[in-house]
Protein backbone atom coordinates (compact mmCIF):
# COMPACT_ATOMS: atom_id res chain seq x y z
CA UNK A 1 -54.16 -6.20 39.20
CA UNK A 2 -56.29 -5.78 42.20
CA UNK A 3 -55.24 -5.20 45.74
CA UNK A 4 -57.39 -8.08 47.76
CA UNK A 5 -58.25 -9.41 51.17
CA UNK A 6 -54.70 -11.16 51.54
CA UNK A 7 -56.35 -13.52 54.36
CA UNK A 8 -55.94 -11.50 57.67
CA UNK A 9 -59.01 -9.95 56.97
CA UNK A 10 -61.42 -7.91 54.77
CA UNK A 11 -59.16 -4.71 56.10
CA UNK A 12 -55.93 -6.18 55.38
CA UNK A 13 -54.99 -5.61 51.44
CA UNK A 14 -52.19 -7.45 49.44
CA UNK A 15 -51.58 -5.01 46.02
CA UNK A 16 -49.86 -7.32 43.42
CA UNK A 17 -47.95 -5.93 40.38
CA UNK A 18 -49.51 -6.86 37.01
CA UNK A 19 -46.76 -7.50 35.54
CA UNK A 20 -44.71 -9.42 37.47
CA UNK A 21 -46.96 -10.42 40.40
CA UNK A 22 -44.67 -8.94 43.43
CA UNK A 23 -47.28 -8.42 46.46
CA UNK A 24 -47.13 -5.05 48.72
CA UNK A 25 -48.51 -5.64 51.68
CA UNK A 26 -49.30 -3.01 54.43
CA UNK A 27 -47.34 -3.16 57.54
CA UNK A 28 -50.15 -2.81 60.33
CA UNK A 29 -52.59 -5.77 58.60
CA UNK A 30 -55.58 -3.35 58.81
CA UNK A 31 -54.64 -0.85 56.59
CA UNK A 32 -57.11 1.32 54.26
CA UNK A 33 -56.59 0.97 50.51
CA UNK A 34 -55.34 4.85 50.76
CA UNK A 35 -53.02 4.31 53.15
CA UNK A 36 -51.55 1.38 51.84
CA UNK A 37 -51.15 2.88 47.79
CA UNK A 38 -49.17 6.14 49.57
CA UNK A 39 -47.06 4.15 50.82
CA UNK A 40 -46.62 1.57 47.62
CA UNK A 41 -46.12 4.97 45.49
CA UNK A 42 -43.08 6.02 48.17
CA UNK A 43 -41.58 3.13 47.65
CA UNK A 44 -41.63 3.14 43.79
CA UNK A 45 -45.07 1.73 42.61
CA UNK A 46 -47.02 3.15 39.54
CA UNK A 47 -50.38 2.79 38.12
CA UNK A 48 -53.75 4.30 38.76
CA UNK A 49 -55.35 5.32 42.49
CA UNK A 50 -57.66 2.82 42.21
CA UNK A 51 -57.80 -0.58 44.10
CA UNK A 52 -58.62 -2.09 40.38
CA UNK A 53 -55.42 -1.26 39.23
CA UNK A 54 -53.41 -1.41 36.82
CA UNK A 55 -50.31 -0.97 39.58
CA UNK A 56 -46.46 -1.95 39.07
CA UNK A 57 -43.82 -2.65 41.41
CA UNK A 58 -40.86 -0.81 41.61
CA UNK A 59 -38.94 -2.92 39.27
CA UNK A 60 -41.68 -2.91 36.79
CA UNK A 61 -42.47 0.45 36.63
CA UNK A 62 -39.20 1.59 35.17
């Protein structure tokens, strides 16, 4: 799935698994897509780089 505006602003991304539809959110609101997939991957999300996706949660991606 695609990370997306999650309505705090253009900034402020929401990454949603594609296969259950869990949302990661960044802690600071204004986070860069970068920052915000380093820290998804840390805490157990797969997929590719890319804000486009395809990403998994945690419990998804084993």
């Amino acid at each position: 799935m695609t990370a997306i505006p999650d309505g705090r602003g253009v900034a402020a991304l929401l990454l949603i698994c594609d296969d259950c539809g869990r949302g990661y959110g960044g802690d600071s609101g204004r986070e860069e897509w970068v920052v915000l997939w380093h820290k998804a991957v840390a805490d157990g999300w797969t997929g590719r780089d890319r804000p486009v996706g395809p990403h998994r949660c945690h419990s998804c991606a084993v």
